[in-house]
PDB file of N, CA and C in Angstrom:
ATOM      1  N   UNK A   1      10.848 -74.992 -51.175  1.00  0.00           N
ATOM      2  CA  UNK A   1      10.253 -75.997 -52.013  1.00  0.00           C
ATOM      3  C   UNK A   1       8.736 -75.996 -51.838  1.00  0.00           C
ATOM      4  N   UNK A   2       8.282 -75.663 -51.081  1.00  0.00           N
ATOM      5  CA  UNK A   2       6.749 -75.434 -50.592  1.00  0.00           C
ATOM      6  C   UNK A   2       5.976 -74.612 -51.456  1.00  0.00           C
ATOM      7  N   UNK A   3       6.761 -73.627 -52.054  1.00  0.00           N
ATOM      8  CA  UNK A   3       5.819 -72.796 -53.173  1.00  0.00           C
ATOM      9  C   UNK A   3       6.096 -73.717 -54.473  1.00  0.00           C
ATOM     10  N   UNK A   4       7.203 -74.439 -54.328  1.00  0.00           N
ATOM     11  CA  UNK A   4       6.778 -75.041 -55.915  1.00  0.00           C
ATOM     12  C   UNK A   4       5.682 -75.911 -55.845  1.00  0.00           C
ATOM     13  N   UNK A   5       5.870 -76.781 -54.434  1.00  0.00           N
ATOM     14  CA  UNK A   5       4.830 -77.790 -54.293  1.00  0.00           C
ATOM     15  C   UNK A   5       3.469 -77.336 -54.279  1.00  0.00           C
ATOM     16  N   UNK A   6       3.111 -76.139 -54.025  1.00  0.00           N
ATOM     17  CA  UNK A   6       2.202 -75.728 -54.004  1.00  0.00           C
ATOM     18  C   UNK A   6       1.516 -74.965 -55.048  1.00  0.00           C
ATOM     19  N   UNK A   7       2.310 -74.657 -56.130  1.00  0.00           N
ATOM     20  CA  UNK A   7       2.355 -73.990 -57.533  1.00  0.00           C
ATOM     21  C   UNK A   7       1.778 -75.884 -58.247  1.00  0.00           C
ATOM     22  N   UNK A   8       2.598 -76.584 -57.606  1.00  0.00           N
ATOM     23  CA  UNK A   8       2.271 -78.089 -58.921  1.00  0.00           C
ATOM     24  C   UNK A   8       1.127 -78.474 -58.597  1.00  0.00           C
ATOM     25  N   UNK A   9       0.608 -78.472 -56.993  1.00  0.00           N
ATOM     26  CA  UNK A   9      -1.029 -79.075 -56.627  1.00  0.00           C
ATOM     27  C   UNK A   9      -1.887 -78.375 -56.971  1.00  0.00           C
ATOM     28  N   UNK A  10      -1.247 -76.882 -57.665  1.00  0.00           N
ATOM     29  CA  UNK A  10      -2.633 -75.708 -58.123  1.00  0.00           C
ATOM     30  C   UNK A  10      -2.916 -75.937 -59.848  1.00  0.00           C
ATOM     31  N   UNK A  11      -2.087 -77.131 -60.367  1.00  0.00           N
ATOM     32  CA  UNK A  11      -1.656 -77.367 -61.552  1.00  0.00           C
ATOM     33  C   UNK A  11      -0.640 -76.469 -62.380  1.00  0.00           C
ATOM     34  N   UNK A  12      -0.105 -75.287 -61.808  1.00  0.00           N
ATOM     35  CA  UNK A  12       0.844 -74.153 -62.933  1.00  0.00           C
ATOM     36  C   UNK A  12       1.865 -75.028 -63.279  1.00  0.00           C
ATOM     37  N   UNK A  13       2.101 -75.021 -64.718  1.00  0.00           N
ATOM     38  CA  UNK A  13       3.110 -75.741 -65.196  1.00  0.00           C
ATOM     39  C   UNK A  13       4.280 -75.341 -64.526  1.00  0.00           C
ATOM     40  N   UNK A  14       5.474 -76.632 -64.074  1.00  0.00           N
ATOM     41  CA  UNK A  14       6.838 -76.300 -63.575  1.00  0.00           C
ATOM     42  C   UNK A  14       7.898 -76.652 -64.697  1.00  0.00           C
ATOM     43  N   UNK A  15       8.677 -76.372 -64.554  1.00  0.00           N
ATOM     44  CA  UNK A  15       9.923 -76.935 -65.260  1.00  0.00           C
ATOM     45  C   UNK A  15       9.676 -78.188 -64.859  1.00  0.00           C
ATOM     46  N   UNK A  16      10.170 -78.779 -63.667  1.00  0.00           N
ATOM     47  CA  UNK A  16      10.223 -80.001 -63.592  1.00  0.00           C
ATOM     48  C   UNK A  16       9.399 -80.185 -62.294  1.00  0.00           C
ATOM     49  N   UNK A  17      10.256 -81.714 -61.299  1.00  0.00           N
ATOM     50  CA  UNK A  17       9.966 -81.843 -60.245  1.00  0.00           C
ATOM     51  C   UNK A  17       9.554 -81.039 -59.043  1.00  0.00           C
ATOM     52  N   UNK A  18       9.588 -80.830 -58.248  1.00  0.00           N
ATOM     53  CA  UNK A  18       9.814 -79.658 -57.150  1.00  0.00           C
ATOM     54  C   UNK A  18      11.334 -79.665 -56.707  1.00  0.00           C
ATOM     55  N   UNK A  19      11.292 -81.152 -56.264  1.00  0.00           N
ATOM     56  CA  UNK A  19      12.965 -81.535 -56.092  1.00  0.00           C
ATOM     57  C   UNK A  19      13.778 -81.415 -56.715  1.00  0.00           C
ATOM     58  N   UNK A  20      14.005 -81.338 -58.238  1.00  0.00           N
ATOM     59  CA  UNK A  20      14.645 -80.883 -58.674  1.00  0.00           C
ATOM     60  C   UNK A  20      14.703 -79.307 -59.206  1.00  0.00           C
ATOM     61  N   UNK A  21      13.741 -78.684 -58.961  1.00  0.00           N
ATOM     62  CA  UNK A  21      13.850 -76.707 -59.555  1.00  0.00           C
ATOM     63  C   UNK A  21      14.405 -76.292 -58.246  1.00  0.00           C
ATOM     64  N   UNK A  22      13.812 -76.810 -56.929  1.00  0.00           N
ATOM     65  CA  UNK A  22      14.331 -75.815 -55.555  1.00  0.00           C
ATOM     66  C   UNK A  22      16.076 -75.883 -55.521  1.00  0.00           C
ATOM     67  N   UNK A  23      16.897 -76.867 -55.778  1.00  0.00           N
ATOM     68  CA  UNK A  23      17.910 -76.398 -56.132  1.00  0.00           C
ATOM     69  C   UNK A  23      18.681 -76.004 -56.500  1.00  0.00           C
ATOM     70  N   UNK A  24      17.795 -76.248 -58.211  1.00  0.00           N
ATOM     71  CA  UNK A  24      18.208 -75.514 -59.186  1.00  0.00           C
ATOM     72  C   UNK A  24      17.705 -73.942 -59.233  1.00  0.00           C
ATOM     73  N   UNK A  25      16.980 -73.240 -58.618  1.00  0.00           N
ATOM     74  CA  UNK A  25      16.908 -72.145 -57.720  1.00  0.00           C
ATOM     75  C   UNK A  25      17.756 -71.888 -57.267  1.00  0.00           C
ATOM     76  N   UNK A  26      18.126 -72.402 -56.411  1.00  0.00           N
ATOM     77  CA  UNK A  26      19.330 -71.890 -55.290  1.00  0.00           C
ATOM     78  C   UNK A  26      20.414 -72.443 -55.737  1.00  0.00           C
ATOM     79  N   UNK A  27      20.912 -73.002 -56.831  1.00  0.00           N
ATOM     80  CA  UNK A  27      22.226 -72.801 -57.811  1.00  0.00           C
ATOM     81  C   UNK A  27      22.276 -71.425 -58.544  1.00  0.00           C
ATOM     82  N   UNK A  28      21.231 -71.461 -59.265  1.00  0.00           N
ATOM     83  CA  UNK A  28      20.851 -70.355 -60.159  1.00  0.00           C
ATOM     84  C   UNK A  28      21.247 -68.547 -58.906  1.00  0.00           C
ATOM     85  N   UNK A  29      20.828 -68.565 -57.672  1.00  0.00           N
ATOM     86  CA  UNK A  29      20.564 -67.566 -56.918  1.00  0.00           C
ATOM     87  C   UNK A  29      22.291 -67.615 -56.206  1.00  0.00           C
ATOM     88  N   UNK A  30      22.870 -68.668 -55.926  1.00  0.00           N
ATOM     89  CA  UNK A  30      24.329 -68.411 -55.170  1.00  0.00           C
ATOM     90  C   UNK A  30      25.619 -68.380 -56.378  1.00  0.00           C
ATOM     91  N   UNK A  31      25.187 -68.379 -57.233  1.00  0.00           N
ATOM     92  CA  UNK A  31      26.143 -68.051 -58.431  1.00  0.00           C
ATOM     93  C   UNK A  31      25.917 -66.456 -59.480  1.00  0.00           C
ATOM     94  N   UNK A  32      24.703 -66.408 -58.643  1.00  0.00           N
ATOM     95  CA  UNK A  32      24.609 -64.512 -59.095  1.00  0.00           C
ATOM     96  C   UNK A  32      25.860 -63.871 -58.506  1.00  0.00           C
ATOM     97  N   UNK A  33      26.300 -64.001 -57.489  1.00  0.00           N
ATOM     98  CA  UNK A  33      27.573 -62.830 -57.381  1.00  0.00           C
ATOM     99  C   UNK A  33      28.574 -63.192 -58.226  1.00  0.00           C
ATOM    100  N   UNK A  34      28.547 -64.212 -58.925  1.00  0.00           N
ATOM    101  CA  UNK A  34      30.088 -64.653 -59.430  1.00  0.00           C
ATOM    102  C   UNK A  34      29.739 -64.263 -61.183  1.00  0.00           C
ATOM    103  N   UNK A  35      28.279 -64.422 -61.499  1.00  0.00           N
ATOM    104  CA  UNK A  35      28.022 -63.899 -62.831  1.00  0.00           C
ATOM    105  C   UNK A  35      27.739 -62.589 -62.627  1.00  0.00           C
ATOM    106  N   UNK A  36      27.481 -61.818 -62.228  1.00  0.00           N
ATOM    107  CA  UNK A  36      27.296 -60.133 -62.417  1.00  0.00           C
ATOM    108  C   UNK A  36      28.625 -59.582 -62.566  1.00  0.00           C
ATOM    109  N   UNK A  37      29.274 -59.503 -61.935  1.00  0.00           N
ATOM    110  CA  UNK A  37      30.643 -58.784 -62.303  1.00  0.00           C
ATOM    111  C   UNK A  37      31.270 -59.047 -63.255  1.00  0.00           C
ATOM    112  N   UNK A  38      30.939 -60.728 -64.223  1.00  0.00           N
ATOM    113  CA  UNK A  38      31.623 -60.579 -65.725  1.00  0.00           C
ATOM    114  C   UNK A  38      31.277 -59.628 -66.609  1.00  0.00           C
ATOM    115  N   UNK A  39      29.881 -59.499 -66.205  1.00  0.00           N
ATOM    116  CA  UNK A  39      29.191 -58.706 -67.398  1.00  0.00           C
ATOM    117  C   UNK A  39      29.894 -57.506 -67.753  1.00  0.00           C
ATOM    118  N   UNK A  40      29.147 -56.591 -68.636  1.00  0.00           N
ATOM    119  CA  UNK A  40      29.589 -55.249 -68.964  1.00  0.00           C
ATOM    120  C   UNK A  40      28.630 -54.306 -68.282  1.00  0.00           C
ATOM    121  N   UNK A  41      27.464 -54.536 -67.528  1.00  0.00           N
ATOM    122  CA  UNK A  41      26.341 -53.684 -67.200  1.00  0.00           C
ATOM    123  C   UNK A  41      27.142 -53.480 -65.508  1.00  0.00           C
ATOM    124  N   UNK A  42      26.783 -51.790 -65.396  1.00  0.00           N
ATOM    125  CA  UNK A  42      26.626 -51.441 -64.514  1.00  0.00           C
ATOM    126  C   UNK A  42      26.371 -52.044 -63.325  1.00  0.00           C
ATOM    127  N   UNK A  43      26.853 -52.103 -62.143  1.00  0.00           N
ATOM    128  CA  UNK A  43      26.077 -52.691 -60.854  1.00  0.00           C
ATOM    129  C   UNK A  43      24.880 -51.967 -60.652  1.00  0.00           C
ATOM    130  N   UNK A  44      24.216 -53.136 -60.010  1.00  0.00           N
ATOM    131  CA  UNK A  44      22.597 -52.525 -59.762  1.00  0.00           C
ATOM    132  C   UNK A  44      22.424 -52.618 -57.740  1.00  0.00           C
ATOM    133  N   UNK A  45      21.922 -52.055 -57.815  1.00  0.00           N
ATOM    134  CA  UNK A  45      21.180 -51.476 -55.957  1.00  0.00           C
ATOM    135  C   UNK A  45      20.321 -52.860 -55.324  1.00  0.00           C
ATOM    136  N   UNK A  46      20.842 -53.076 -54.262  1.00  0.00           N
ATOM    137  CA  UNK A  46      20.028 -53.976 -53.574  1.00  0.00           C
ATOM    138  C   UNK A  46      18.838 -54.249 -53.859  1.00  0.00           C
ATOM    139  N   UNK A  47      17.974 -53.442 -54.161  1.00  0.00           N
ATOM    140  CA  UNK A  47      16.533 -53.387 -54.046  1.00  0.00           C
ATOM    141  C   UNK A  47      16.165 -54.072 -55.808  1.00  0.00           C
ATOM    142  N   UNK A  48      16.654 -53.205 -56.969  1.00  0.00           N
ATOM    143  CA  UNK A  48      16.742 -53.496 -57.693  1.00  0.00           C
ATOM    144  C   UNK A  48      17.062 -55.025 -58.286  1.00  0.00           C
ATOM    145  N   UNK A  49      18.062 -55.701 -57.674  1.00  0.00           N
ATOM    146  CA  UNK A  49      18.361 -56.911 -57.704  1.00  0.00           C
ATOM    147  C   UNK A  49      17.380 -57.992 -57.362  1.00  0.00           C
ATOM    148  N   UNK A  50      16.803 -57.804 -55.826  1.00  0.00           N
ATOM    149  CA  UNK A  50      16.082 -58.663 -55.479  1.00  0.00           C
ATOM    150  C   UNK A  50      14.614 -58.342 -56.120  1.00  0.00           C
ATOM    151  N   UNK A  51      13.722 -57.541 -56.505  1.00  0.00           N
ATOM    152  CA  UNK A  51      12.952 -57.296 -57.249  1.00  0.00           C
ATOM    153  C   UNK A  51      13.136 -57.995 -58.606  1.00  0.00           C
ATOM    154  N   UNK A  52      14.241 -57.818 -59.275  1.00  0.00           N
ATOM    155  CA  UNK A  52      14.546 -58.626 -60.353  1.00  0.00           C
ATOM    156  C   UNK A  52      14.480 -60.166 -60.530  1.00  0.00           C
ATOM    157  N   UNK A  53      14.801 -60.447 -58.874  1.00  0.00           N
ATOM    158  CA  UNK A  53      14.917 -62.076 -58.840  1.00  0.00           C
ATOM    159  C   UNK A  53      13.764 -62.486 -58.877  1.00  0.00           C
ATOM    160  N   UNK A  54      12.870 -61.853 -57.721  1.00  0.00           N
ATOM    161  CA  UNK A  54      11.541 -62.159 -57.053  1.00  0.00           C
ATOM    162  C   UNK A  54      10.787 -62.036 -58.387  1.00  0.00           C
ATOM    163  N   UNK A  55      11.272 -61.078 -59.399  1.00  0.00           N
ATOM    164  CA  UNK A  55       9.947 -61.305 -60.646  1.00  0.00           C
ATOM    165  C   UNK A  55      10.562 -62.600 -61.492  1.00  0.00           C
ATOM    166  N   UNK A  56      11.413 -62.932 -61.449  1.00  0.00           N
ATOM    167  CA  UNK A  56      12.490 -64.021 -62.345  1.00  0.00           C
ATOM    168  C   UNK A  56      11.528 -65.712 -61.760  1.00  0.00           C
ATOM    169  N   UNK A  57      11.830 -65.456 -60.454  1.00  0.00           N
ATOM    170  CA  UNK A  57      11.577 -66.590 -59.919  1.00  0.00           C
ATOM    171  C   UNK A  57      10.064 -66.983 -59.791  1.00  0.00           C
ATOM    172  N   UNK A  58       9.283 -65.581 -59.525  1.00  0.00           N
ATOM    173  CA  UNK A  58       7.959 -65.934 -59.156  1.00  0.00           C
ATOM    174  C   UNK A  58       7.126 -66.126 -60.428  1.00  0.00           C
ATOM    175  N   UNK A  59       7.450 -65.469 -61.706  1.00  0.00           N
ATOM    176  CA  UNK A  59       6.012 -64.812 -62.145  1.00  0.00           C
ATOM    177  C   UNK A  59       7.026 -65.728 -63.765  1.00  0.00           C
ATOM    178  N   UNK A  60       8.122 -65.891 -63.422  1.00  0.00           N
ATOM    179  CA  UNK A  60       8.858 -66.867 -64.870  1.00  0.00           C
ATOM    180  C   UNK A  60       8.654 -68.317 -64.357  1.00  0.00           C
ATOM    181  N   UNK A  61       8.103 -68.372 -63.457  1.00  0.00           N
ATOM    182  CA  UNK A  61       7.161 -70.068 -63.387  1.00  0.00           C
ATOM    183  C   UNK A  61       5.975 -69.830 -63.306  1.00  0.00           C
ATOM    184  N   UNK A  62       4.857 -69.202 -62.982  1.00  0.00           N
ATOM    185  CA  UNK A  62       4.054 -68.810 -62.946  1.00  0.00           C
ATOM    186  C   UNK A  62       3.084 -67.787 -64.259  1.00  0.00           C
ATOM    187  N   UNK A  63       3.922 -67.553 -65.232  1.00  0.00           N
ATOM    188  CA  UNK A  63       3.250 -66.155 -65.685  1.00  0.00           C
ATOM    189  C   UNK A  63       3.461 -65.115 -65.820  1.00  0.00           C
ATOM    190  N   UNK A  64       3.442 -64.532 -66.869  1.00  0.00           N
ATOM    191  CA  UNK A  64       3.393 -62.884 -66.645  1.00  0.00           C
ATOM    192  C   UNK A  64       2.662 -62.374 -65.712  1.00  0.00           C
ATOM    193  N   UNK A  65       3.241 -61.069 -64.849  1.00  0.00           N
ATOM    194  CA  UNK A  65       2.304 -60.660 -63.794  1.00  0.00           C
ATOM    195  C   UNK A  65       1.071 -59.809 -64.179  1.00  0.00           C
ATOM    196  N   UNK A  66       0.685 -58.915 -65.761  1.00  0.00           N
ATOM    197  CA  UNK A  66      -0.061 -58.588 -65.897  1.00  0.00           C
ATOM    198  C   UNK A  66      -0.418 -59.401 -67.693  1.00  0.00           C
ATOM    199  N   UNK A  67      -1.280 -60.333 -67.823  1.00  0.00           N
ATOM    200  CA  UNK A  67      -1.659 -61.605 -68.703  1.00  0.00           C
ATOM    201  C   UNK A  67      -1.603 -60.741 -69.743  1.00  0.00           C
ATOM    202  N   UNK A  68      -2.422 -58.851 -69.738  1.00  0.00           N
ATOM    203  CA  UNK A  68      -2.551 -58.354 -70.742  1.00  0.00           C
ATOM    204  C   UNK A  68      -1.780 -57.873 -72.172  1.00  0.00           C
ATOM    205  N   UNK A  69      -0.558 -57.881 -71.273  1.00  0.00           N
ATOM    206  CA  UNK A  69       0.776 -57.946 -71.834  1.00  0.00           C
ATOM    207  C   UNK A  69       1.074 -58.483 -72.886  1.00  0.00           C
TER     208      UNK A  69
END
């Protein structure tokens, strides 16, 4: 919760509260194993996954990571 709190005192827009996204984070993150295997896509590689999250989580509250985009 410390990076959201610290994302809201830098002003970056949040979804919401802090108190309420950090769990909705970690709903969103402990129900990934139970949604990937419905899908139809391929399993993906450790590395791949968490890279995926870390850009999901960091830079989809924050921003695109390159603005030029």
């Amino acid at each position: 919760m410390r990076i959201l709190e610290y994302l809201r005192d830098r002003h970056h827009p949040l979804p919401g509260d802090p108190q309420l996204v950090a769990p909705a984070i970690g709903a969103m993150l402990s129900t990934l194993n139970y949604a990937t295997p419905a899908t139809d896509q391929p399993a993906r590689d450790d590395d791949t996954t968490i890279d995926t999250l870390t850009d999901l989580l960091l830079h989809g509250l924050t921003g695109r990571r390159n603005s030029a985009i």
